[in-house]
Protein backbone atom coordinates (compact mmCIF):
# COMPACT_ATOMS: atom_id res chain seq x y z
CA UNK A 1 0.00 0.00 0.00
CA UNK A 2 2.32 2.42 -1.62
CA UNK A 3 -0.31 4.93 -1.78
CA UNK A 4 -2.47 4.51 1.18
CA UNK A 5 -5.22 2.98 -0.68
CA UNK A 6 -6.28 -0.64 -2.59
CA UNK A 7 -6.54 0.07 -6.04
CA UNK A 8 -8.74 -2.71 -8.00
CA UNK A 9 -9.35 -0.86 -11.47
CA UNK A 10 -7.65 -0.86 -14.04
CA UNK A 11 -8.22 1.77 -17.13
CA UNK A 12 -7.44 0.37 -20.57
CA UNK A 13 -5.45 2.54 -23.10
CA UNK A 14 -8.05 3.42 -25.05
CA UNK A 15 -10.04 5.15 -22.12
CA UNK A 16 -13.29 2.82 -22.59
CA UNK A 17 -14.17 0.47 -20.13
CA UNK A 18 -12.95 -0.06 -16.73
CA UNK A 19 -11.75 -3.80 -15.51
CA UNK A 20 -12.88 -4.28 -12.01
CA UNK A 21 -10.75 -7.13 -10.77
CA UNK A 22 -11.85 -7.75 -7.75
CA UNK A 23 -15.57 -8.13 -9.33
CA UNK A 24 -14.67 -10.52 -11.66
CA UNK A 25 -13.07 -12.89 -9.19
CA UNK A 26 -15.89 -13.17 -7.08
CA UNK A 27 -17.89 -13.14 -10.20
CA UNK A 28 -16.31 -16.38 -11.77
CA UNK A 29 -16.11 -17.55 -8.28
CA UNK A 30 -19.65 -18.47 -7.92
CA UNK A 31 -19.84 -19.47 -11.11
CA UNK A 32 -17.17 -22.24 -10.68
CA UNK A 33 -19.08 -22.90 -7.65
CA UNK A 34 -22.65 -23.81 -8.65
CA UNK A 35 -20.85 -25.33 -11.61
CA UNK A 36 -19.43 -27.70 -9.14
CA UNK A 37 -22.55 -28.28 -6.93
CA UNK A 38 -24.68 -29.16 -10.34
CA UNK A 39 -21.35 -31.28 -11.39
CA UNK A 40 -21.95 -32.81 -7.68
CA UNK A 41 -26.06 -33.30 -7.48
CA UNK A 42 -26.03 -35.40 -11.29
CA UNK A 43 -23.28 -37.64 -10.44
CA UNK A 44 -25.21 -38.71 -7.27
CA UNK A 45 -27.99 -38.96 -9.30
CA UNK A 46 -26.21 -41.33 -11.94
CA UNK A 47 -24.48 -43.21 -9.31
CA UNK A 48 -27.56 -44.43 -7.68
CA UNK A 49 -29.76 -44.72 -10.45
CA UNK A 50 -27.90 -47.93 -11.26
């Protein structure tokens, strides 16, 4: 903390659009984590189906 402050945006070059980091990760976080919970619930479902 160089500056006295968390930055978590970045600007791109071009001045349009603004990457929020932080946003993203906990954005693909719960993603990854209801894919893994759906992943979870149909291979129970497979496994005692037979």
């Amino acid at each position: 903390m160089v500056f006295g402050q968390v930055t978590d945006f970045i600007m791109s070059r071009s001045g349009r659009g603004i990457l929020n980091l932080a946003d993203y990760a906990i954005n693909i976080g719960m993603i990854l984590l209801v894919l893994n919970m759906t992943v979870r619930f149909v291979n129970k479902r497979v496994c005692h189906a037979h």
